[in-house]
PDB file of N, CA and C in Angstrom:
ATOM      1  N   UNK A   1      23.634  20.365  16.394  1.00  0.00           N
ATOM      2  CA  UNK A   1      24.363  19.144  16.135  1.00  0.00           C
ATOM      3  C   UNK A   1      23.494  18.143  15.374  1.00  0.00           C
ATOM      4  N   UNK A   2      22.006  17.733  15.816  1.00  0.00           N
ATOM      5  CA  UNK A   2      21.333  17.115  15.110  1.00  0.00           C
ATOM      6  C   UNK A   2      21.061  17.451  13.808  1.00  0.00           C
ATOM      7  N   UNK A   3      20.710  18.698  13.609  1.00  0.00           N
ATOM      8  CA  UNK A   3      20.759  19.335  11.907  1.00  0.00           C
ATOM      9  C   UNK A   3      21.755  19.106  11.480  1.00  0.00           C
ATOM     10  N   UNK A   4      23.018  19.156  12.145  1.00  0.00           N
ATOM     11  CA  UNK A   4      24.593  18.853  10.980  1.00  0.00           C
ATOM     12  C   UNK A   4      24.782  17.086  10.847  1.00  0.00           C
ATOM     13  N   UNK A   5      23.953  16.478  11.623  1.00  0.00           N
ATOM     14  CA  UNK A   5      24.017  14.701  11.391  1.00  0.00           C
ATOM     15  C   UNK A   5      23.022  14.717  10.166  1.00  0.00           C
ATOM     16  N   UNK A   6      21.908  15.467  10.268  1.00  0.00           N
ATOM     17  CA  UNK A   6      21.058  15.190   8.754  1.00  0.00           C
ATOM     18  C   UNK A   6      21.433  15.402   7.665  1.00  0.00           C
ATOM     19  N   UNK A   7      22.221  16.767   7.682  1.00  0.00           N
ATOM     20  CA  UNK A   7      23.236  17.688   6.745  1.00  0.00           C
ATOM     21  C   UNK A   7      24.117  16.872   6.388  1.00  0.00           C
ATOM     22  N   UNK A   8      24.503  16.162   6.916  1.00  0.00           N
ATOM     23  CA  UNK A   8      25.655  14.673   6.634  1.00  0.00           C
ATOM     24  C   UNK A   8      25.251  13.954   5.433  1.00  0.00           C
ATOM     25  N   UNK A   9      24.323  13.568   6.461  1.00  0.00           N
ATOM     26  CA  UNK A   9      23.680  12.762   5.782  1.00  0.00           C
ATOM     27  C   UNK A   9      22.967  12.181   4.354  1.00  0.00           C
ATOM     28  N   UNK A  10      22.244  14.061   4.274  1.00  0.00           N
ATOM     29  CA  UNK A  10      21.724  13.821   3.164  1.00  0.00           C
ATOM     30  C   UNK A  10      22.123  14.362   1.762  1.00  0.00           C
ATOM     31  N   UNK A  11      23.867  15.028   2.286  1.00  0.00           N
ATOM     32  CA  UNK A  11      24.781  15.077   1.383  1.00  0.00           C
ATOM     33  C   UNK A  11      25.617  13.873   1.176  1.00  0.00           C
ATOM     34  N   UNK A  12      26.098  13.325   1.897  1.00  0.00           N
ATOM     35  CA  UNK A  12      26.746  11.994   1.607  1.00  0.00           C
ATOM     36  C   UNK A  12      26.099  10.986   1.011  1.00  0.00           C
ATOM     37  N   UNK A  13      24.264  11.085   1.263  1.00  0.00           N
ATOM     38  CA  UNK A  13      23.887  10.464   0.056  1.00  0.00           C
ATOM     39  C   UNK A  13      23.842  11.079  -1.569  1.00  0.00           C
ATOM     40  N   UNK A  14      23.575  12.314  -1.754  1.00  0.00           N
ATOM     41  CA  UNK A  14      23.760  12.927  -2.806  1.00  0.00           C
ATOM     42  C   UNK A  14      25.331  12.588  -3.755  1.00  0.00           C
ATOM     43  N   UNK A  15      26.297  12.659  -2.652  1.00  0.00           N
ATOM     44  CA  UNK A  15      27.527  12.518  -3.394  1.00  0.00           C
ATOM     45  C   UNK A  15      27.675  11.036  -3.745  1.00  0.00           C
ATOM     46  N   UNK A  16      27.058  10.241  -3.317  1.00  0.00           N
ATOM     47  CA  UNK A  16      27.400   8.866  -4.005  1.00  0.00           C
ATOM     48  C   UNK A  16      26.100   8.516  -5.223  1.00  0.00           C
ATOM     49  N   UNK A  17      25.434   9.257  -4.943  1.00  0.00           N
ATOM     50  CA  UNK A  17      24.500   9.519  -5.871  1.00  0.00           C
ATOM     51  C   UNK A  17      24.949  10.168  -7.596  1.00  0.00           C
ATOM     52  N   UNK A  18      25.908  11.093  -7.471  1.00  0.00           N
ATOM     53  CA  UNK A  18      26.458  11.878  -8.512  1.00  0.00           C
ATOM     54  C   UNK A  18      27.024  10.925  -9.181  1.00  0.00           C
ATOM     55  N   UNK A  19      27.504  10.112  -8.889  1.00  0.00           N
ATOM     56  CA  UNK A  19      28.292   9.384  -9.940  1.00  0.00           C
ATOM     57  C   UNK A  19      27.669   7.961 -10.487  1.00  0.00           C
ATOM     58  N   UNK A  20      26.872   7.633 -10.019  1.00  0.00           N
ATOM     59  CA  UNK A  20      25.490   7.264 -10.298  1.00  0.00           C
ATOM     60  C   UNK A  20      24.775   7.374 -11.887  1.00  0.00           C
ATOM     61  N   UNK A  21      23.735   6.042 -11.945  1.00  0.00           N
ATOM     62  CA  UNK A  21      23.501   6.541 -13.331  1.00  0.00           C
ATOM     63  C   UNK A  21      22.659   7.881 -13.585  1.00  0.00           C
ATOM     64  N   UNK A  22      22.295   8.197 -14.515  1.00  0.00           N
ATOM     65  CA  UNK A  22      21.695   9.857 -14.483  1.00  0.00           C
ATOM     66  C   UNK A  22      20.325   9.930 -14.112  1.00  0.00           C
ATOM     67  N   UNK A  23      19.652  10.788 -13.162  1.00  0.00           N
ATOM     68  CA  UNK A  23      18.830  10.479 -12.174  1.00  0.00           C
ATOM     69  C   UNK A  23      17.453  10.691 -13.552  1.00  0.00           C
ATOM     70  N   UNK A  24      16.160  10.396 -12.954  1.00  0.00           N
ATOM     71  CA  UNK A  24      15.577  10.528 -14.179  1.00  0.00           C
ATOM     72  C   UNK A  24      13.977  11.603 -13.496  1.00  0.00           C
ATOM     73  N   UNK A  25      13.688  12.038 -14.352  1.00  0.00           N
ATOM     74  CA  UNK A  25      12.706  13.081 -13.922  1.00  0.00           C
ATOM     75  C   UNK A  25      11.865  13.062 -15.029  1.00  0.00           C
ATOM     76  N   UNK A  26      10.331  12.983 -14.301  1.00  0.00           N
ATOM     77  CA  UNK A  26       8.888  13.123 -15.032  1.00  0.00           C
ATOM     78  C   UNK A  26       7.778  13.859 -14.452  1.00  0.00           C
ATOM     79  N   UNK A  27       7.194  14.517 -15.538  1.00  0.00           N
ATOM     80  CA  UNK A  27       6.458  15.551 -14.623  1.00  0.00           C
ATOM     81  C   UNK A  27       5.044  14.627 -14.838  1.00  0.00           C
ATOM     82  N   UNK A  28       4.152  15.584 -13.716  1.00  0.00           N
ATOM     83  CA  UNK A  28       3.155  14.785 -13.240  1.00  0.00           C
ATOM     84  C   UNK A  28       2.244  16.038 -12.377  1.00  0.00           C
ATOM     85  N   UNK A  29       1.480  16.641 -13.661  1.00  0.00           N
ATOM     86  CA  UNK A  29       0.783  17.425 -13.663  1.00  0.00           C
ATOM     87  C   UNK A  29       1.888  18.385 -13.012  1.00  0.00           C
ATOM     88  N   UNK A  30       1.290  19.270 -11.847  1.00  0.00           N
ATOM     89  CA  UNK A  30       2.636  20.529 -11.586  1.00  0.00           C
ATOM     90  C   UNK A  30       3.865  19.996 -11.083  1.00  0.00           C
ATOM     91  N   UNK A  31       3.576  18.285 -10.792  1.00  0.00           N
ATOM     92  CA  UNK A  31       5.020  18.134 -10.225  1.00  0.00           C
ATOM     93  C   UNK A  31       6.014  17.200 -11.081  1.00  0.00           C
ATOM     94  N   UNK A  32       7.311  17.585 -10.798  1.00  0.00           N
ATOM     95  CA  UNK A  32       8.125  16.620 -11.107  1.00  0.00           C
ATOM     96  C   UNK A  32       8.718  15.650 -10.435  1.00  0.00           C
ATOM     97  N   UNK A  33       8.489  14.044 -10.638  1.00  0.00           N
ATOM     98  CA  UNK A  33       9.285  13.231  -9.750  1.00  0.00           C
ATOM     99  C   UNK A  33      10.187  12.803 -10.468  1.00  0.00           C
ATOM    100  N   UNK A  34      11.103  12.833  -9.186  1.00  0.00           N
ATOM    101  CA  UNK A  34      12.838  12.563  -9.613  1.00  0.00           C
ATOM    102  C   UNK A  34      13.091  11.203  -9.166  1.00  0.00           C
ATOM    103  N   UNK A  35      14.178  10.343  -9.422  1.00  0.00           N
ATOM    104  CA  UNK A  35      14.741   9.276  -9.117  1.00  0.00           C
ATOM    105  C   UNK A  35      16.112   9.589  -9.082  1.00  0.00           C
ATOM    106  N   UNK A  36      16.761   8.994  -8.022  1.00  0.00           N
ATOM    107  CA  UNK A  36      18.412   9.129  -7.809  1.00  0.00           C
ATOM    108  C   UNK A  36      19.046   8.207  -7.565  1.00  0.00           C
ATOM    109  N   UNK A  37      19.747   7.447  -8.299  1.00  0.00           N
ATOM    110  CA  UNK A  37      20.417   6.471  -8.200  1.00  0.00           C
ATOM    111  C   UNK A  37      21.603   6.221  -7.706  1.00  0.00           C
ATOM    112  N   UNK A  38      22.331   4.932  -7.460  1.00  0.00           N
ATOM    113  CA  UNK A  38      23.636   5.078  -6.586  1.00  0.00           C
ATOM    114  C   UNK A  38      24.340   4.305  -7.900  1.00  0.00           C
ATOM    115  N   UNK A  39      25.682   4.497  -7.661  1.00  0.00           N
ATOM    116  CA  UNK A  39      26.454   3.788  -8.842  1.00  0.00           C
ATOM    117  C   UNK A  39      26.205   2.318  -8.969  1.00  0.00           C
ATOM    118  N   UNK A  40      25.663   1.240  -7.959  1.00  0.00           N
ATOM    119  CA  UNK A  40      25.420  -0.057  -8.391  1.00  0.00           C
ATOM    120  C   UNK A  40      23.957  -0.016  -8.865  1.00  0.00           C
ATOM    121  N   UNK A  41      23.393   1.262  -9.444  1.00  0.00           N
ATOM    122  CA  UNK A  41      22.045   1.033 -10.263  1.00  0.00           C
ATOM    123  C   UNK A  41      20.918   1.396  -9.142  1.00  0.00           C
ATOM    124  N   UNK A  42      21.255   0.972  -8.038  1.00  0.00           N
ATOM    125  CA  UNK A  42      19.914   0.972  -7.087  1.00  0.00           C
ATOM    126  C   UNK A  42      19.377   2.629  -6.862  1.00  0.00           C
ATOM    127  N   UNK A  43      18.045   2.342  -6.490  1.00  0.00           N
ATOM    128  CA  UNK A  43      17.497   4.121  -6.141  1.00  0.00           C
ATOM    129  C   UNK A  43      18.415   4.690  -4.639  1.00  0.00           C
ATOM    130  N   UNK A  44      18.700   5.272  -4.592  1.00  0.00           N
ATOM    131  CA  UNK A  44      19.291   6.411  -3.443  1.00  0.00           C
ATOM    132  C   UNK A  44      18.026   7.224  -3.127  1.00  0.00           C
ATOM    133  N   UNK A  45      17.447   7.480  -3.978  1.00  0.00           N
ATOM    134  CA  UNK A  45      16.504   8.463  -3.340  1.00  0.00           C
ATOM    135  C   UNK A  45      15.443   9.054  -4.646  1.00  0.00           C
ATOM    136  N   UNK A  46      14.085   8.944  -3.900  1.00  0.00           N
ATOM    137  CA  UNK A  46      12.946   9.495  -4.950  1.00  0.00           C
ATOM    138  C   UNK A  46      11.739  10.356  -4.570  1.00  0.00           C
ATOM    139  N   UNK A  47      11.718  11.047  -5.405  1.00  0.00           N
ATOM    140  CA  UNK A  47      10.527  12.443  -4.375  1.00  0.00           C
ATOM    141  C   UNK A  47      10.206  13.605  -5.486  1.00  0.00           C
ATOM    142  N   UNK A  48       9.267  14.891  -5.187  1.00  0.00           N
ATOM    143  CA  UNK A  48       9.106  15.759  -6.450  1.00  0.00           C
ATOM    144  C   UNK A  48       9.102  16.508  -6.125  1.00  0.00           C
ATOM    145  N   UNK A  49       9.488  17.458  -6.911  1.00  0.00           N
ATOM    146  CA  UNK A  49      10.189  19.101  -6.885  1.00  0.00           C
ATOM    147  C   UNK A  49       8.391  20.041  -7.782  1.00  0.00           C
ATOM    148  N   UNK A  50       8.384  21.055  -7.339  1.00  0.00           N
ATOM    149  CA  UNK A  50       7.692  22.157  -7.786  1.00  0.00           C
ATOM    150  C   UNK A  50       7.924  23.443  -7.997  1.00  0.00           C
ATOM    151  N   UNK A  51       7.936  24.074  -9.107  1.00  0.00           N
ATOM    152  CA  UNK A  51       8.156  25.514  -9.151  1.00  0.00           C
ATOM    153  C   UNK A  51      10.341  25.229  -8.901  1.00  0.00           C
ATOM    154  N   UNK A  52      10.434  24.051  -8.776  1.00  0.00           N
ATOM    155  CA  UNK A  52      12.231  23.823  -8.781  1.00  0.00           C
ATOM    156  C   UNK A  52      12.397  23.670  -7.475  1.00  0.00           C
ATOM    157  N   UNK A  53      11.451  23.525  -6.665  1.00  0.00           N
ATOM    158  CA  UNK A  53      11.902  23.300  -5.220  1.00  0.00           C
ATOM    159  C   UNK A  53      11.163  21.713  -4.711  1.00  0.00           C
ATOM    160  N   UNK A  54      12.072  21.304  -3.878  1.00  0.00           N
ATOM    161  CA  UNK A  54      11.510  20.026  -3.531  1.00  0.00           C
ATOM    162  C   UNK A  54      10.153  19.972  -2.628  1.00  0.00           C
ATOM    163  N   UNK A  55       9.408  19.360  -2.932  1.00  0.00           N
ATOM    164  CA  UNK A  55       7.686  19.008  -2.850  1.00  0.00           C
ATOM    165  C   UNK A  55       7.457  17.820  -2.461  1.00  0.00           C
ATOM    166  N   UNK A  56       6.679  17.745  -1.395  1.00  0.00           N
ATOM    167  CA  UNK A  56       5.830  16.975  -1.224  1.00  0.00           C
ATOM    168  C   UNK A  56       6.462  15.368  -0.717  1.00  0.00           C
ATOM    169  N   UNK A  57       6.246  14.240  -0.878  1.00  0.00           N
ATOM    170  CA  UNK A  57       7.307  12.805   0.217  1.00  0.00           C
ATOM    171  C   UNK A  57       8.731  12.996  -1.179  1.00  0.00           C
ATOM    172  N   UNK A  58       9.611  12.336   0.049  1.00  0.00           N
ATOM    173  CA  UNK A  58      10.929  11.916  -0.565  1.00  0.00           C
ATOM    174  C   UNK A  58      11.246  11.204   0.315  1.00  0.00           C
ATOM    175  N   UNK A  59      11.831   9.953  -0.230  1.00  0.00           N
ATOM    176  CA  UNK A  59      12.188   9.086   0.220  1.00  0.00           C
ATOM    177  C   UNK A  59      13.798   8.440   0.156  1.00  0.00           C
ATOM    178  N   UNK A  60      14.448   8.281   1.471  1.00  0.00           N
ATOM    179  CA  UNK A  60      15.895   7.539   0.818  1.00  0.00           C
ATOM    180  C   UNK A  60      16.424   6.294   1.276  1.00  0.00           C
ATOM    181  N   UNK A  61      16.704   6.354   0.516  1.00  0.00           N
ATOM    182  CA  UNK A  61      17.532   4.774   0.504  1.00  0.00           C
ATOM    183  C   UNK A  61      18.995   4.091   0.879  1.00  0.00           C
ATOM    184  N   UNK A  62      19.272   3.359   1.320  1.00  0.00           N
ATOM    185  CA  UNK A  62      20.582   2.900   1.240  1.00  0.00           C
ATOM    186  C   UNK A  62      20.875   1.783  -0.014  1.00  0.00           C
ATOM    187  N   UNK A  63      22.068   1.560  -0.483  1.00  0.00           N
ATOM    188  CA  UNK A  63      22.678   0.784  -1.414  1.00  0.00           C
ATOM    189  C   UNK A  63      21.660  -0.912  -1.519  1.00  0.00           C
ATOM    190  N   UNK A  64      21.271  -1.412  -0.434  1.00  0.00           N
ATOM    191  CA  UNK A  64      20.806  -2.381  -0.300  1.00  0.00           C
ATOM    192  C   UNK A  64      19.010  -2.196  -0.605  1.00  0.00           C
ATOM    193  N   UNK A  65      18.818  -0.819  -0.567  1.00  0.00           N
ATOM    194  CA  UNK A  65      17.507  -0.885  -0.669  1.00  0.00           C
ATOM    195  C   UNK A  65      16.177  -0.492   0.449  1.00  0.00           C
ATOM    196  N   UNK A  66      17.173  -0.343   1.478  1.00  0.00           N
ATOM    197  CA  UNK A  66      16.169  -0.601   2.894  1.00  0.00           C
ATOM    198  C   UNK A  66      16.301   1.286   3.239  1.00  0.00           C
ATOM    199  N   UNK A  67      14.773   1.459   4.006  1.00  0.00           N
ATOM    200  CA  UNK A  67      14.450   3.002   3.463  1.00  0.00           C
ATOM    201  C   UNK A  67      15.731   3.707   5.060  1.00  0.00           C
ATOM    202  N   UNK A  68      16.303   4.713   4.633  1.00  0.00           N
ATOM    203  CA  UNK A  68      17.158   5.792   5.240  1.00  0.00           C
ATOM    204  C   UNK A  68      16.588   6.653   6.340  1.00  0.00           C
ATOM    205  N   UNK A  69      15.497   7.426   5.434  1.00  0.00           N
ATOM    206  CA  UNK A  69      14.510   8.347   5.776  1.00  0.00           C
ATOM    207  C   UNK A  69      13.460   8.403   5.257  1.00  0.00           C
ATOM    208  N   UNK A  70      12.549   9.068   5.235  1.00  0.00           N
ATOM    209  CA  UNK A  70      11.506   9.578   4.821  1.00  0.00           C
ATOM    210  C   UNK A  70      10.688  10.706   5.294  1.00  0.00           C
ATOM    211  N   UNK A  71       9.712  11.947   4.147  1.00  0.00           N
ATOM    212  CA  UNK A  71       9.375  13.053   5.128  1.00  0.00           C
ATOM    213  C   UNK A  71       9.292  13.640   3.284  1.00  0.00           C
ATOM    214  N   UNK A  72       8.529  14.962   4.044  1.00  0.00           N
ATOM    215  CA  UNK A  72       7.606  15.798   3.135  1.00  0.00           C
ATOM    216  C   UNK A  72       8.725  17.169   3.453  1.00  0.00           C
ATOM    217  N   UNK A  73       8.192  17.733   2.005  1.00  0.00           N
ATOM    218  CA  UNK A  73       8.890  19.073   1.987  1.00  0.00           C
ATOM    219  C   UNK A  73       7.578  19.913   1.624  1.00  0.00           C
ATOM    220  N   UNK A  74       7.437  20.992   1.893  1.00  0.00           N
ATOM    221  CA  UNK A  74       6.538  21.978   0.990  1.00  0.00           C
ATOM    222  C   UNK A  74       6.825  23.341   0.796  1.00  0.00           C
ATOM    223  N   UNK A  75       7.498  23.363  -0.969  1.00  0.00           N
ATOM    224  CA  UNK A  75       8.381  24.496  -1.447  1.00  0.00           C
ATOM    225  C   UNK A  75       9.581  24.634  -1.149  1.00  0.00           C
ATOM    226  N   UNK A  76      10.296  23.663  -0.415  1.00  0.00           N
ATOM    227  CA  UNK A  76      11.472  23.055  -0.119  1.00  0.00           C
ATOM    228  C   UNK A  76      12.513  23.517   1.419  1.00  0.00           C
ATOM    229  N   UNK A  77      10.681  23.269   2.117  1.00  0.00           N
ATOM    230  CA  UNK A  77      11.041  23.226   3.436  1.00  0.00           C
ATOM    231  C   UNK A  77      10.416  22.301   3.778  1.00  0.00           C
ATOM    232  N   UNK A  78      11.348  21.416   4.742  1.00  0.00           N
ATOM    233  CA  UNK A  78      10.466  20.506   5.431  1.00  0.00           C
ATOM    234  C   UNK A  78       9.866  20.690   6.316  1.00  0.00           C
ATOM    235  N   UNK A  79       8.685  20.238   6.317  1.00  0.00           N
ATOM    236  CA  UNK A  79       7.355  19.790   6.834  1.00  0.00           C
ATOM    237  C   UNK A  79       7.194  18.473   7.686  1.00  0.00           C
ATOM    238  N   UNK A  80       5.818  18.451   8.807  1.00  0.00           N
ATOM    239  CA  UNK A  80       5.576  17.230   9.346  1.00  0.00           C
ATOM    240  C   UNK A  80       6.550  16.613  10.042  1.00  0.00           C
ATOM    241  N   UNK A  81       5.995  15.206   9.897  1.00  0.00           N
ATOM    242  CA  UNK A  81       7.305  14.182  10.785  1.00  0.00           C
ATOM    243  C   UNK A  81       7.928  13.813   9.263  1.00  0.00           C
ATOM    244  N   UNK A  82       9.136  13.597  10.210  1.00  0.00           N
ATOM    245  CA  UNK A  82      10.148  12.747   9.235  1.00  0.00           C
ATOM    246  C   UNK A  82      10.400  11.383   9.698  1.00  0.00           C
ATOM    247  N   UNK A  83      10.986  10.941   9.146  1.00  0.00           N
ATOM    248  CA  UNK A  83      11.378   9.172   9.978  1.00  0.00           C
ATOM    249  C   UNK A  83      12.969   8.537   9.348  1.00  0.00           C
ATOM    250  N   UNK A  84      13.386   8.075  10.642  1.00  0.00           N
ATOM    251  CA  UNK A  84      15.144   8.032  10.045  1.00  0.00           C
ATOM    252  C   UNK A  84      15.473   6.890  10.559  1.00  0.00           C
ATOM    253  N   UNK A  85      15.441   5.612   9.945  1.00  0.00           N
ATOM    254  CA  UNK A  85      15.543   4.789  10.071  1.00  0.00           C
ATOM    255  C   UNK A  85      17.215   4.004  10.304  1.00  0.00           C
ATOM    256  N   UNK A  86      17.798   4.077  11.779  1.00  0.00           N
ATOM    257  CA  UNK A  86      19.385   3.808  12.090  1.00  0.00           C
ATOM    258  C   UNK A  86      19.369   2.432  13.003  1.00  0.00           C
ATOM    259  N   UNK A  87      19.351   1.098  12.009  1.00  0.00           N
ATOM    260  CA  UNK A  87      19.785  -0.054  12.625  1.00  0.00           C
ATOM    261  C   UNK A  87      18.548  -0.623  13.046  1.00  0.00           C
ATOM    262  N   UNK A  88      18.416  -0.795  14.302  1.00  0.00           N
ATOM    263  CA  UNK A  88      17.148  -1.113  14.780  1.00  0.00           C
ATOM    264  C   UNK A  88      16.212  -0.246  15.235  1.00  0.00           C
ATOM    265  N   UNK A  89      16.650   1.085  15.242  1.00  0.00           N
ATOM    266  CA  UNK A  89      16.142   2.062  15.846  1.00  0.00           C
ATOM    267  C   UNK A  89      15.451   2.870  14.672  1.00  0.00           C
ATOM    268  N   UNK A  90      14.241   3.798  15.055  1.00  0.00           N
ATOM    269  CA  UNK A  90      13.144   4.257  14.325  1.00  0.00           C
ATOM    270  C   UNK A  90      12.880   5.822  15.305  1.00  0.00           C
ATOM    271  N   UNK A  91      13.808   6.689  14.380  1.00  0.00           N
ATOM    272  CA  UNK A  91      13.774   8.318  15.108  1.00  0.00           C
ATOM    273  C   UNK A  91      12.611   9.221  14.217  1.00  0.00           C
ATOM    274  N   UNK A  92      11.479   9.601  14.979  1.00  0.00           N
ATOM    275  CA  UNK A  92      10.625  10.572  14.267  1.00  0.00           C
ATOM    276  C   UNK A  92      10.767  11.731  14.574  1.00  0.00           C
ATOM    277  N   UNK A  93      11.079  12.645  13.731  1.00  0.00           N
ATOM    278  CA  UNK A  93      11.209  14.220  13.741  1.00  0.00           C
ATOM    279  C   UNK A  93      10.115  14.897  13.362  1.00  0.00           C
ATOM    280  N   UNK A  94       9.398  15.556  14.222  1.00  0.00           N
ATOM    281  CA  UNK A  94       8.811  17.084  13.757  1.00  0.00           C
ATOM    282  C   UNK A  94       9.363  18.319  13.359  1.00  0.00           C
ATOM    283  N   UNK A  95       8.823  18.531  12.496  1.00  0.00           N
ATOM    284  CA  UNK A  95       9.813  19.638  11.966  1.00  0.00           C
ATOM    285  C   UNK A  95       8.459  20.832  11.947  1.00  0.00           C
ATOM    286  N   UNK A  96       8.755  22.034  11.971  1.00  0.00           N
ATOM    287  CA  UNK A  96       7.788  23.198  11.623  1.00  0.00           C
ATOM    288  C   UNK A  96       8.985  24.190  11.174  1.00  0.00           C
ATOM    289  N   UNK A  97       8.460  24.494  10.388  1.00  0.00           N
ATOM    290  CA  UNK A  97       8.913  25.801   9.844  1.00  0.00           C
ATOM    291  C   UNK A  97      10.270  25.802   9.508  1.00  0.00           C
ATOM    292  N   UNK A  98      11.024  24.056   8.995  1.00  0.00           N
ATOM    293  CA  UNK A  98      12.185  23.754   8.479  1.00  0.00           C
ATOM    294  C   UNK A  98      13.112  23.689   9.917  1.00  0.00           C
ATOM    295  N   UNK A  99      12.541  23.639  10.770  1.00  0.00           N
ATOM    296  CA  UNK A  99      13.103  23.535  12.257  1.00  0.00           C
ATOM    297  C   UNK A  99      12.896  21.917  12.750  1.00  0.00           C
ATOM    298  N   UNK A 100      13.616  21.538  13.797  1.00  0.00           N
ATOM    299  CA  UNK A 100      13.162  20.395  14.296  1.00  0.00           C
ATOM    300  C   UNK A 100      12.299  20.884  15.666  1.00  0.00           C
ATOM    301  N   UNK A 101      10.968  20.176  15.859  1.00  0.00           N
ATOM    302  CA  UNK A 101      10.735  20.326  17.072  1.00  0.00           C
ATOM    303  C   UNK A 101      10.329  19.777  18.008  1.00  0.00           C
ATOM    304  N   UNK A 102      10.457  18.347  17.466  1.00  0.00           N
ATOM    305  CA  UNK A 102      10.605  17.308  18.509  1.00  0.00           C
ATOM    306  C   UNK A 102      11.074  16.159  17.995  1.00  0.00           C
ATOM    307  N   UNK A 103      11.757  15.230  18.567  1.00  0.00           N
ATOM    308  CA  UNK A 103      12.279  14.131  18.270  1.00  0.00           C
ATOM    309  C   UNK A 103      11.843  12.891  19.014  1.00  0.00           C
ATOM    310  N   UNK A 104      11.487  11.950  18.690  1.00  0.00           N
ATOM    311  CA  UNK A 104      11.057  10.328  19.417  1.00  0.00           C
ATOM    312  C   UNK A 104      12.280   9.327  19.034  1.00  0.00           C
ATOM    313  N   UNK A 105      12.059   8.439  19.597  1.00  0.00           N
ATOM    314  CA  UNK A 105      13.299   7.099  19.459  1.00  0.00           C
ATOM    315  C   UNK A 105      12.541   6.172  19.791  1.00  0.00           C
ATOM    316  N   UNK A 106      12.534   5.057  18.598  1.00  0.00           N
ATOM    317  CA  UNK A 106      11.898   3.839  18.500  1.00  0.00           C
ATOM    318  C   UNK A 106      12.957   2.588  19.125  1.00  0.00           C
ATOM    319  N   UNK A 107      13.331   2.125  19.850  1.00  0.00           N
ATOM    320  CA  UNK A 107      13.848   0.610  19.563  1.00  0.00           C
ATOM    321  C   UNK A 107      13.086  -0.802  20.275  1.00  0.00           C
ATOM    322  N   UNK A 108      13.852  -1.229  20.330  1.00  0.00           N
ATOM    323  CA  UNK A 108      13.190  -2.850  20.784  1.00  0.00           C
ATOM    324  C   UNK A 108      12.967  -2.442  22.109  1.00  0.00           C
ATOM    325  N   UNK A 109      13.220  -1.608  22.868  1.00  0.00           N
ATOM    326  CA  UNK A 109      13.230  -1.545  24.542  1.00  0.00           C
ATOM    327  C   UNK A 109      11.792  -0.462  24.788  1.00  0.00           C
ATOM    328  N   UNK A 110      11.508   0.199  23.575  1.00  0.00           N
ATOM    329  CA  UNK A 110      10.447   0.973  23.783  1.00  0.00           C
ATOM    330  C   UNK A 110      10.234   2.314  23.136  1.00  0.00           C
ATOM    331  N   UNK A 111      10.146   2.864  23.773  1.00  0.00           N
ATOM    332  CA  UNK A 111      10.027   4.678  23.212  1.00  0.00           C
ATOM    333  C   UNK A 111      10.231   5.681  23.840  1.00  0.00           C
ATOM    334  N   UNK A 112      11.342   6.651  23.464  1.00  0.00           N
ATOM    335  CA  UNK A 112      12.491   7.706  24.249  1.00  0.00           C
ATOM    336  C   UNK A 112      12.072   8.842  23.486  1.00  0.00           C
ATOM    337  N   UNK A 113      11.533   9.983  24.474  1.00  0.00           N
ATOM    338  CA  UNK A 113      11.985  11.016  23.624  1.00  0.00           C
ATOM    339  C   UNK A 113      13.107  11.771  24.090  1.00  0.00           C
ATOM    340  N   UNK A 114      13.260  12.296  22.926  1.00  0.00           N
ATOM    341  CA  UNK A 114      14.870  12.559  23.155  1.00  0.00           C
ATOM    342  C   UNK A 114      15.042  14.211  22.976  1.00  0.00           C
ATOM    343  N   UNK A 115      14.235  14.422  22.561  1.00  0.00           N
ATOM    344  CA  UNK A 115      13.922  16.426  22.948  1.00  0.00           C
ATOM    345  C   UNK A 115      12.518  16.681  22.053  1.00  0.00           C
ATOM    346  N   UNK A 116      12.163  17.738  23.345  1.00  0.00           N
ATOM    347  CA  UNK A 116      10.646  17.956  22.802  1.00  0.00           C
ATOM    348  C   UNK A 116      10.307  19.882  23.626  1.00  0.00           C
TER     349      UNK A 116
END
């Protein structure tokens, strides 16, 4: 269930992204960083691909600017913690091997983990 809220997620940003101005890409030595924009101009999301697979931080955004997520891929699996930023709350994911394998919960009351 938690993988299909990210899966949501980070297609529903893509699709408002598509219609968007045209994302822009520069390489930088083996990598390429991309920019993804939302139709009022702002970034949706920015990060770099290698060998055509996504590499290394990406970062996203909402319409206003304020960060979504954030988290590393390597060869276009994610890697490390991630961080998912919902309201006041601050959820860190471990991921190994494109898996989640533990989750934390940040809010004003303290710190929950919420599976580990």
């Amino acid at each position: 269930m938690k993988n299909l809220l990210f899966f949501v997620a980070f297609i529903t940003t893509m699709a408002l992204a598509a219609q968007a101005p045209e994302p822009t890409y520069k390489k930088q030595g083996d990598l390429v960083k991309a920019t993804l924009f939302y139709d009022n101009g702002a970034v949706a999301q920015t990060g770099f691909y290698m060998a055509g697979k996504l590499h290394g931080e990406w970062t996203m955004f909402n319409k206003e600017g304020n960060k979504l997520a954030m988290g590393s891929y390597n060869l276009g699996v994610k890697t490390g913690k991630w961080f998912f930023w919902e309201g006041q709350a601050l959820k860190e994911v471990d991921f190994i091997n494109n898996k989640m394998a533990a989750i934390t919960q940040w809010d004003n009351k303290g710190t929950v983990v919420l599976n580990k």
